[in-house]
C-alpha atoms as a PDB file:
ATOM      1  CA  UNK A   1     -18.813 -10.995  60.939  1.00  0.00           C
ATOM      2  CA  UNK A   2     -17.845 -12.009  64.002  1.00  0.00           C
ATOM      3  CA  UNK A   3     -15.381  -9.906  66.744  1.00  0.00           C
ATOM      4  CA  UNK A   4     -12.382 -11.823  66.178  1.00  0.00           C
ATOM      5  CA  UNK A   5     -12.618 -11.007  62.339  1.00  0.00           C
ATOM      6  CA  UNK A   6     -12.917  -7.656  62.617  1.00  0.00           C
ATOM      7  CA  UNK A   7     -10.256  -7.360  64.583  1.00  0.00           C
ATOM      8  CA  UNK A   8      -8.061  -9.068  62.632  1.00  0.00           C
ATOM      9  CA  UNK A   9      -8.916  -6.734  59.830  1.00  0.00           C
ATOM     10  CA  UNK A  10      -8.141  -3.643  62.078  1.00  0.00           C
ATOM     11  CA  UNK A  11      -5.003  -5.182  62.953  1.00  0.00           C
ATOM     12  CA  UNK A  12      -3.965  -6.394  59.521  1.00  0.00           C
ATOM     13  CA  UNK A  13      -5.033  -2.533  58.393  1.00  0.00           C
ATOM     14  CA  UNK A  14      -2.946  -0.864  60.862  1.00  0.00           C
ATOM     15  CA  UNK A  15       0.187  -3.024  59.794  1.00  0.00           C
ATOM     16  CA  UNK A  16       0.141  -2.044  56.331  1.00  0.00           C
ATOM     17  CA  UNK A  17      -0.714   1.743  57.126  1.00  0.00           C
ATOM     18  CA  UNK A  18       2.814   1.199  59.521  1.00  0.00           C
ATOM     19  CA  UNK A  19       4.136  -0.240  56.383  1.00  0.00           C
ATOM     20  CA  UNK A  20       3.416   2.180  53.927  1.00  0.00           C
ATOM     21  CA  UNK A  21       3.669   5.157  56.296  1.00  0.00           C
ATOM     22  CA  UNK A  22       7.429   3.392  56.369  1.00  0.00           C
ATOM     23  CA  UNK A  23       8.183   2.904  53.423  1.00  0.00           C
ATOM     24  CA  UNK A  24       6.863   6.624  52.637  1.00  0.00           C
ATOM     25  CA  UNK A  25       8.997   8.345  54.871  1.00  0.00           C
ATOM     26  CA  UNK A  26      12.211   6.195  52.944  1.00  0.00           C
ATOM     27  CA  UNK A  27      10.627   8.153  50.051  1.00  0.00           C
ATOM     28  CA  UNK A  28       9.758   4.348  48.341  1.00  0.00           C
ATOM     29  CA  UNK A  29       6.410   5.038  47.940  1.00  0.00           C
ATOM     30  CA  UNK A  30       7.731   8.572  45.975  1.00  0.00           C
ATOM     31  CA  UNK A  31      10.162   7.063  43.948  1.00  0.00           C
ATOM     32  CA  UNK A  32       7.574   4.185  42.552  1.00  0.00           C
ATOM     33  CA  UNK A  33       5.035   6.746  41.782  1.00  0.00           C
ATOM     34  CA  UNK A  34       7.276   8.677  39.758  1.00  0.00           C
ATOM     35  CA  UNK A  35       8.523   5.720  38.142  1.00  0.00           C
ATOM     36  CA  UNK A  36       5.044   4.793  37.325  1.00  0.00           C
ATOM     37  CA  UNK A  37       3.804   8.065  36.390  1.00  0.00           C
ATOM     38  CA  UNK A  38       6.960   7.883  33.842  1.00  0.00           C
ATOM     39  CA  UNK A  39       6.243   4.891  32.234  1.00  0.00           C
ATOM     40  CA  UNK A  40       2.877   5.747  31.977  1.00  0.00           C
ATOM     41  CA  UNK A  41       4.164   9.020  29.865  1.00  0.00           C
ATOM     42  CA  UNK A  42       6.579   7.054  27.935  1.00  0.00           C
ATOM     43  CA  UNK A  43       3.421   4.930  26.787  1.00  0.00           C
ATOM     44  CA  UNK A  44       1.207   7.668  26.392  1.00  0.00           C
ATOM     45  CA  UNK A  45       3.702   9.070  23.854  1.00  0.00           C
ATOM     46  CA  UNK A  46       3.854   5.926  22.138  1.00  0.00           C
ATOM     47  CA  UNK A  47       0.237   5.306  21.548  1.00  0.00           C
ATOM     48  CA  UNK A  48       0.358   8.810  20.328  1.00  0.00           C
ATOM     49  CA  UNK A  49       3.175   7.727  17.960  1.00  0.00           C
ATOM     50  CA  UNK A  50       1.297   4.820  16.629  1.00  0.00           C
ATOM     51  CA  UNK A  51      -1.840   6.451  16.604  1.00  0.00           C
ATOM     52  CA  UNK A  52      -0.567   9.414  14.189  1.00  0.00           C
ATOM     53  CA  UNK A  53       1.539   7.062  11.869  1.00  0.00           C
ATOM     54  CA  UNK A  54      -1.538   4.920  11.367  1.00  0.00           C
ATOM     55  CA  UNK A  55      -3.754   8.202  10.640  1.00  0.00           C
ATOM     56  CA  UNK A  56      -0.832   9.850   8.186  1.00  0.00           C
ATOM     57  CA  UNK A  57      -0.549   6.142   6.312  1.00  0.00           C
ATOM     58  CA  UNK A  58      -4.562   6.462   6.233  1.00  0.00           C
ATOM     59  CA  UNK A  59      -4.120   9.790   4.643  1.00  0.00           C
ATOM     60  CA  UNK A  60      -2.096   8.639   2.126  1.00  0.00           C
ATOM     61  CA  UNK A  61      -3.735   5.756   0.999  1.00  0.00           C
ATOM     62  CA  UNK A  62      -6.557   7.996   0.674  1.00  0.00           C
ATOM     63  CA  UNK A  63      -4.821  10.742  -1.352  1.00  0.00           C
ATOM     64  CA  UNK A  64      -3.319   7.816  -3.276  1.00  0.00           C
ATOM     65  CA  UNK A  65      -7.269   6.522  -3.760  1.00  0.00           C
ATOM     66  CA  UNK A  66      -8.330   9.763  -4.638  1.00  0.00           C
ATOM     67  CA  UNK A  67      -5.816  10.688  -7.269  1.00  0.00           C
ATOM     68  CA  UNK A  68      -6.083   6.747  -8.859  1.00  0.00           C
ATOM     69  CA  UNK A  69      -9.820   7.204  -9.097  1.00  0.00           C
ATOM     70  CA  UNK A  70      -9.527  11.269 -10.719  1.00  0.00           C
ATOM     71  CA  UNK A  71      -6.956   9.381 -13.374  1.00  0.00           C
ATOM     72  CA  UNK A  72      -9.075   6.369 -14.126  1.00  0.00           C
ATOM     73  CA  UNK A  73     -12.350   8.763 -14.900  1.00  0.00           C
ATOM     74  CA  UNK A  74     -10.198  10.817 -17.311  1.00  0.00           C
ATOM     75  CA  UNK A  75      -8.867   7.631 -18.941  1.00  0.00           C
ATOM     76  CA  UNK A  76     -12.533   6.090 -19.051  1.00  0.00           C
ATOM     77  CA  UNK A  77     -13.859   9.706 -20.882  1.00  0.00           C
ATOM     78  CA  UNK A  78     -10.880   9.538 -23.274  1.00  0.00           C
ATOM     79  CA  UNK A  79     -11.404   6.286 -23.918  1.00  0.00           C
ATOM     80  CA  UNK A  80     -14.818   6.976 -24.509  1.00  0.00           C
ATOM     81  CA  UNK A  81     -14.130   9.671 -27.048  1.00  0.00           C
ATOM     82  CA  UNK A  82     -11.640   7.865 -29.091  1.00  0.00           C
ATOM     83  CA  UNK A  83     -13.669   4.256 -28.824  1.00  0.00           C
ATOM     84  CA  UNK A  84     -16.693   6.680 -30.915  1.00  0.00           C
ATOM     85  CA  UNK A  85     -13.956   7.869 -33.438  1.00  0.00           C
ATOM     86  CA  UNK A  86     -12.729   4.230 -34.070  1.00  0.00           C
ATOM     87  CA  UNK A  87     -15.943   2.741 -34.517  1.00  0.00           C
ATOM     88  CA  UNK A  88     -17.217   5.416 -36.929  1.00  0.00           C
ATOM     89  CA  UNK A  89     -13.649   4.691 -39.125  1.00  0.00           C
ATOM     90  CA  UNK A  90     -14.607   1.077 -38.563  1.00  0.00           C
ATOM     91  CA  UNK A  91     -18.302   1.162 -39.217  1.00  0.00           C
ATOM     92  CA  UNK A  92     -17.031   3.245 -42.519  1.00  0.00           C
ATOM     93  CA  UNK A  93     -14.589   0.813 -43.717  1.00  0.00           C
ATOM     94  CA  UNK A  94     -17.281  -2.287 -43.286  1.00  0.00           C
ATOM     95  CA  UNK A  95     -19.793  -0.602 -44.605  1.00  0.00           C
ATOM     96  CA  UNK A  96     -17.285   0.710 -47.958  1.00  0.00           C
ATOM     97  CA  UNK A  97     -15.788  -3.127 -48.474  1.00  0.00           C
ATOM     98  CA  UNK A  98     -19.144  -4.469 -49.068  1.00  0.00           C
ATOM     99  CA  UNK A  99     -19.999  -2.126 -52.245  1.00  0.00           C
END
Protein backbone atom coordinates (compact mmCIF):
# COMPACT_ATOMS: atom_id res chain seq x y z
CA UNK A 1 0.00 0.00 0.00
CA UNK A 2 1.61 2.79 -0.98
CA UNK A 3 2.08 6.39 1.22
CA UNK A 4 -0.40 8.31 -0.56
CA UNK A 5 -3.08 5.55 0.26
CA UNK A 6 -2.57 5.41 3.59
CA UNK A 7 -2.87 8.69 4.00
CA UNK A 8 -5.84 9.08 2.39
CA UNK A 9 -7.28 6.50 4.69
CA UNK A 10 -6.03 8.48 7.81
CA UNK A 11 -7.51 11.45 6.41
CA UNK A 12 -10.80 9.97 5.25
CA UNK A 13 -10.81 8.31 9.06
CA UNK A 14 -10.31 11.45 10.82
CA UNK A 15 -13.26 13.14 8.80
CA UNK A 16 -15.78 10.77 9.78
CA UNK A 17 -14.50 10.55 13.53
CA UNK A 18 -15.08 14.79 13.13
CA UNK A 19 -18.34 13.73 11.76
CA UNK A 20 -19.62 11.48 14.15
CA UNK A 21 -17.93 13.15 17.13
CA UNK A 22 -20.43 16.06 15.53
CA UNK A 23 -23.14 14.67 15.09
CA UNK A 24 -22.74 13.05 18.75
CA UNK A 25 -22.44 16.07 20.55
CA UNK A 26 -26.08 17.25 18.55
CA UNK A 27 -27.12 14.08 20.45
CA UNK A 28 -27.94 12.41 16.61
CA UNK A 29 -25.98 9.63 17.16
CA UNK A 30 -28.22 9.19 20.75
CA UNK A 31 -31.40 9.70 19.35
CA UNK A 32 -30.80 6.93 16.37
CA UNK A 33 -29.61 4.45 18.82
CA UNK A 34 -32.55 4.71 20.85
CA UNK A 35 -34.67 4.65 17.96
CA UNK A 36 -32.99 1.54 16.88
CA UNK A 37 -32.76 -0.10 20.10
CA UNK A 38 -36.77 0.55 20.06
CA UNK A 39 -37.59 -0.96 17.04
CA UNK A 40 -35.51 -3.67 17.75
CA UNK A 41 -37.84 -4.22 21.09
CA UNK A 42 -40.95 -3.64 19.23
CA UNK A 43 -39.77 -6.69 16.98
CA UNK A 44 -38.50 -8.69 19.61
CA UNK A 45 -42.01 -8.57 21.13
CA UNK A 46 -43.49 -9.50 18.00
CA UNK A 47 -41.54 -12.57 17.23
CA UNK A 48 -42.42 -13.40 20.73
CA UNK A 49 -46.09 -12.85 19.78
CA UNK A 50 -45.93 -15.04 16.80
CA UNK A 51 -43.81 -17.45 18.29
CA UNK A 52 -46.36 -18.20 21.32
CA UNK A 53 -49.57 -18.11 19.06
CA UNK A 54 -47.96 -20.67 16.79
CA UNK A 55 -46.92 -22.90 19.97
CA UNK A 56 -50.65 -22.41 21.75
CA UNK A 57 -52.35 -23.34 18.07
CA UNK A 58 -49.72 -26.39 18.21
CA UNK A 59 -51.10 -27.22 21.56
CA UNK A 60 -54.36 -27.36 20.51
CA UNK A 61 -54.20 -29.24 17.56
CA UNK A 62 -52.49 -31.63 19.67
CA UNK A 63 -55.07 -31.77 22.50
CA UNK A 64 -57.60 -31.84 19.64
CA UNK A 65 -55.37 -35.07 18.18
CA UNK A 66 -55.22 -36.54 21.37
CA UNK A 67 -58.82 -36.45 22.42
CA UNK A 68 -59.95 -37.59 18.47
CA UNK A 69 -57.63 -40.55 18.77
CA UNK A 70 -58.91 -41.53 22.84
CA UNK A 71 -62.66 -41.33 21.08
CA UNK A 72 -61.90 -43.32 17.98
CA UNK A 73 -60.22 -46.35 20.23
CA UNK A 74 -63.39 -46.41 22.38
CA UNK A 75 -65.59 -46.41 19.26
CA UNK A 76 -63.28 -49.17 17.56
CA UNK A 77 -63.65 -51.49 21.12
CA UNK A 78 -67.42 -50.86 21.09
CA UNK A 79 -67.65 -51.58 17.82
CA UNK A 80 -65.80 -54.53 18.36
CA UNK A 81 -68.06 -55.80 21.09
CA UNK A 82 -71.30 -55.25 19.40
CA UNK A 83 -69.86 -56.47 15.70
CA UNK A 84 -69.33 -60.19 18.00
CA UNK A 85 -73.00 -59.87 19.31
CA UNK A 86 -74.40 -59.27 15.73
CA UNK A 87 -72.64 -61.91 14.11
CA UNK A 88 -73.51 -64.55 16.73
CA UNK A 89 -77.54 -63.34 16.17
CA UNK A 90 -76.60 -63.56 12.51
CA UNK A 91 -74.62 -66.75 12.44
CA UNK A 92 -77.86 -68.07 14.58
CA UNK A 93 -80.46 -66.98 12.27
CA UNK A 94 -78.44 -68.60 9.05
CA UNK A 95 -77.70 -71.40 10.63
CA UNK A 96 -81.83 -71.81 12.06
CA UNK A 97 -83.33 -70.92 8.29
CA UNK A 98 -81.58 -73.77 6.80
CA UNK A 99 -83.31 -76.60 9.12
Amino acid sequence: MSILTRAAYVAGGAVVAAGVSALGKKGVVHDTAVKAAAAGMRATDAVRRVTQSIADEASDVNAEATRQAKIDAAVRERLAAVEADIRAEVEAAVDGAGE
